[in-house]
C-alpha atoms as a PDB file:
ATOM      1  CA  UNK A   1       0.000   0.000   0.000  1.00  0.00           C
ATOM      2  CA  UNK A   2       1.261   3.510  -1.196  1.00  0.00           C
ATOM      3  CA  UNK A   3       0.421   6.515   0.388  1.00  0.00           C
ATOM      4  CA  UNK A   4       0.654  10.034  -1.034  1.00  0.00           C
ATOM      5  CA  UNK A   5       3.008  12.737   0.626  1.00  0.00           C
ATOM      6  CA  UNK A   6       0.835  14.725   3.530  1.00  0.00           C
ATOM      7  CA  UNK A   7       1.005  18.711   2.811  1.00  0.00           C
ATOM      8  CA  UNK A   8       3.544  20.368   5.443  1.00  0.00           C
ATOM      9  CA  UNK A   9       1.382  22.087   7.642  1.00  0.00           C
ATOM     10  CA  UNK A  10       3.797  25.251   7.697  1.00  0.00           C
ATOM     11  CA  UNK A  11       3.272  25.395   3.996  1.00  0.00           C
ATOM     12  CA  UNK A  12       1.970  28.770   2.912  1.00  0.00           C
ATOM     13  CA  UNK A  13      -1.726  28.323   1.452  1.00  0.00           C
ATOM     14  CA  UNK A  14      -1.668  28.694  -2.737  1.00  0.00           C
ATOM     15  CA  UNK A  15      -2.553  31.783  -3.701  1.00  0.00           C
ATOM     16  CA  UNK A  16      -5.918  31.947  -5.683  1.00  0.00           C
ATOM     17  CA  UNK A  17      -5.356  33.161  -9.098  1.00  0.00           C
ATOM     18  CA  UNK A  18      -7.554  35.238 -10.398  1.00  0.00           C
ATOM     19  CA  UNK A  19      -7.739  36.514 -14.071  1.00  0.00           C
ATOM     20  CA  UNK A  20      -9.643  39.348 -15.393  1.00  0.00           C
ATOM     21  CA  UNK A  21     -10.851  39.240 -19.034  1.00  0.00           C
ATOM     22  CA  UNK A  22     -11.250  42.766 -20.245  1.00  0.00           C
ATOM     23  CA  UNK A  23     -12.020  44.760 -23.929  1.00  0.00           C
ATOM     24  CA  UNK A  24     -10.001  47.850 -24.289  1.00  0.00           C
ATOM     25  CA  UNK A  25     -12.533  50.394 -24.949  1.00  0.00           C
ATOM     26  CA  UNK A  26     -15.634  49.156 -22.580  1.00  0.00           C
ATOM     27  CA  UNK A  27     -17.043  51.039 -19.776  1.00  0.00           C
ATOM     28  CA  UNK A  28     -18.406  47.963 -17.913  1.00  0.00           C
ATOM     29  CA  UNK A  29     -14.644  46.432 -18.380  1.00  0.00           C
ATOM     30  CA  UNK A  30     -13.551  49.854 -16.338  1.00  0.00           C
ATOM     31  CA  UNK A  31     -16.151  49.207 -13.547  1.00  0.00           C
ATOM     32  CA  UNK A  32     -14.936  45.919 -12.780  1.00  0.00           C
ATOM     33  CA  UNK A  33     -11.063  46.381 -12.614  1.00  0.00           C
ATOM     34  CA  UNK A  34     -11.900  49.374 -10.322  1.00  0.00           C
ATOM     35  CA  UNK A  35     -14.664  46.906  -8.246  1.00  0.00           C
ATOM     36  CA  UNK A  36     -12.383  43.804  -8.244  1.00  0.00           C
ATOM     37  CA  UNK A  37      -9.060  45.754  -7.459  1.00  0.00           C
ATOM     38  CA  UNK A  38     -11.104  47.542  -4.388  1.00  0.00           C
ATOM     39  CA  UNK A  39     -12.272  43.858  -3.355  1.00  0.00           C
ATOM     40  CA  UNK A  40      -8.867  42.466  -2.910  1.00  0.00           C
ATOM     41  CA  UNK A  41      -7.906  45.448  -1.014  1.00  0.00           C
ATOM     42  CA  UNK A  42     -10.430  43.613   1.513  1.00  0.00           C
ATOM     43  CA  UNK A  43      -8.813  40.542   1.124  1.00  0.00           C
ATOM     44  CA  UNK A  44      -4.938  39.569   2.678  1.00  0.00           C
ATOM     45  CA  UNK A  45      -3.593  40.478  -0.360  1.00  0.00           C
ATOM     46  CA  UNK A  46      -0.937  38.156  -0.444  1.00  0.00           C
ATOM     47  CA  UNK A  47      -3.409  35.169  -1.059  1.00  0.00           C
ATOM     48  CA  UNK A  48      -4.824  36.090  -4.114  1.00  0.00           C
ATOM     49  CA  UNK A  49      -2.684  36.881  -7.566  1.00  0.00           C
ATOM     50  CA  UNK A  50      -4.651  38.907  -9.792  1.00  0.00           C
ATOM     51  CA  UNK A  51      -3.607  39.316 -14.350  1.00  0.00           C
ATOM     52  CA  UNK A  52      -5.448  41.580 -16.141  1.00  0.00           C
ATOM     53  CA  UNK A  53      -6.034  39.735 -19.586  1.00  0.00           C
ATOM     54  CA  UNK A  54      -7.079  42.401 -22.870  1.00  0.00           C
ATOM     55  CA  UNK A  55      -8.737  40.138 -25.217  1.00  0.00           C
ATOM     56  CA  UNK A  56      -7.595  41.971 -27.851  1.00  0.00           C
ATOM     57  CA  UNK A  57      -3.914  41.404 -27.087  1.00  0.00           C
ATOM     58  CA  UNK A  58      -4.347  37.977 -25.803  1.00  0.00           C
ATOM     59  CA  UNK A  59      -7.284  35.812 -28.204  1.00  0.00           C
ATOM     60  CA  UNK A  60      -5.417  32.832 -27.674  1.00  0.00           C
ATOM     61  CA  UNK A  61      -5.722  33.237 -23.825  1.00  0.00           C
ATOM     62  CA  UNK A  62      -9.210  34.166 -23.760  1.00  0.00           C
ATOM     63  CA  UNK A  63     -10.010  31.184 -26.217  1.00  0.00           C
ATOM     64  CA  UNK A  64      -8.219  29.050 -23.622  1.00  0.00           C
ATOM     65  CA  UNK A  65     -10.167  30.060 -20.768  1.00  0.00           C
ATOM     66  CA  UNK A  66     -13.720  29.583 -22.550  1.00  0.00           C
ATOM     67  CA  UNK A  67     -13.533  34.096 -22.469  1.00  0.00           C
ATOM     68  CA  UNK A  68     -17.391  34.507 -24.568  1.00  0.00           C
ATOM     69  CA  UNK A  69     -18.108  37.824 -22.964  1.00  0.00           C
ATOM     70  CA  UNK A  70     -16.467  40.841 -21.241  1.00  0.00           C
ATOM     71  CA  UNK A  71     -15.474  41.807 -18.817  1.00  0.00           C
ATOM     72  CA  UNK A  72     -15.323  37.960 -17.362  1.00  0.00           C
ATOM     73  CA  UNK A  73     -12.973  36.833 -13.941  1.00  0.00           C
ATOM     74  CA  UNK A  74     -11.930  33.788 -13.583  1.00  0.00           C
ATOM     75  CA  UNK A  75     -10.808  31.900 -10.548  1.00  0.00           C
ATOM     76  CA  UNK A  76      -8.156  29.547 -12.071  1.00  0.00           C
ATOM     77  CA  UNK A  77      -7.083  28.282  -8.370  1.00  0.00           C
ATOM     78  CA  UNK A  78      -8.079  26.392  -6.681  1.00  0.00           C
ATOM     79  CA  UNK A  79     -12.225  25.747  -7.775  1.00  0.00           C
ATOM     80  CA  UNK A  80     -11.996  26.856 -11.345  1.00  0.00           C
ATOM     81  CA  UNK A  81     -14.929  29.436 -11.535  1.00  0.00           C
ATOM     82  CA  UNK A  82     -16.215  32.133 -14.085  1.00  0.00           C
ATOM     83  CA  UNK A  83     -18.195  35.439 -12.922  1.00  0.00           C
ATOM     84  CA  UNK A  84     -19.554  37.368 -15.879  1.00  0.00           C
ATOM     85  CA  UNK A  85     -20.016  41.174 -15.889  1.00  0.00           C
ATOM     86  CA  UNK A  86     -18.477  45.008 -14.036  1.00  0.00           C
ATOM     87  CA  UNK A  87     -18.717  42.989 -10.571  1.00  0.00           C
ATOM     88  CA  UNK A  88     -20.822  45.372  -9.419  1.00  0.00           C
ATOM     89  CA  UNK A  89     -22.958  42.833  -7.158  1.00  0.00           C
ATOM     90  CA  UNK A  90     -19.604  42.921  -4.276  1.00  0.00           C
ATOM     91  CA  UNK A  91     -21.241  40.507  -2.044  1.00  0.00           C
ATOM     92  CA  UNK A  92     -21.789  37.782  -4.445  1.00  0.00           C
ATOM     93  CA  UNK A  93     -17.630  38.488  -5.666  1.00  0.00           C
ATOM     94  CA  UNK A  94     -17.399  38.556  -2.290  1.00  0.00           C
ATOM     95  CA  UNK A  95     -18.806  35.147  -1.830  1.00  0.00           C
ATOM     96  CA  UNK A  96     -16.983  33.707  -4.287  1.00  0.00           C
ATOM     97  CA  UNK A  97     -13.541  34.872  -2.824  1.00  0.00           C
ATOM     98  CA  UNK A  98     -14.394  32.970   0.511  1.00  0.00           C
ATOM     99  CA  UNK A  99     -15.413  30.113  -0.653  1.00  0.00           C
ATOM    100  CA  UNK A 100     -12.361  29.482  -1.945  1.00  0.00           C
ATOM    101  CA  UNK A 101     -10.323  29.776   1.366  1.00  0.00           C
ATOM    102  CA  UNK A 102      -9.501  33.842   1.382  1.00  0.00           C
ATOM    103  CA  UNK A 103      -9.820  35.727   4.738  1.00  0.00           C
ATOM    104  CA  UNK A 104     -11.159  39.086   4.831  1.00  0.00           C
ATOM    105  CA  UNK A 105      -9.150  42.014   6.340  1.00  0.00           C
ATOM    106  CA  UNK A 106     -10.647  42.955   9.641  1.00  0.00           C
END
């Protein structure tokens, strides 16, 4: 019987990665780097890892990441997740963040 190496428990949790999918010229695309870069402000900063992705420089990227619509974050690590629109709704961005193991600055 095999067993798999246990995590070290002084390990330093993964980051999550984020990735925001933006269009050059689009108002709603300006809304949600402002909302999502004020979010992680809430958030211990050095847990989360956030790209800014223009479609327009990047197709092949936004192909790869199933990118239909903009502005779109994804949560590459560590529950692969897709939230379409300016983030406007905080709460449920907010939501999303926590479930996936981020702590909120107090």
């Amino acid at each position: 019987m095999t067993s798999e190496p246990q995590p070290d428990r002084g390990e330093a949790p993964r980051p999550v990665e984020l990735v925001l999918y933006v269009s050059p010229a689009s108002p709603a695309c300006a809304r949600a780097r402002r909302n999502i870069q004020e979010l992680i402000a809430r958030l211990e900063g050095a847990k989360v890892e956030l790209a800014i992705c223009d479609v327009s420089e990047d197709a092949d990227q936004a192909e790869a990441d199933r990118i239909l619509f903009t502005p779109t974050l994804v949560v590459r690590r560590p529950l692969l997740t897709w939230i379409v629109g300016d983030l406007t709704n905080r709460e449920e961005v907010l939501r999303v963040l926590r479930s996936v193991e981020t702590e909120e600055k107090p």
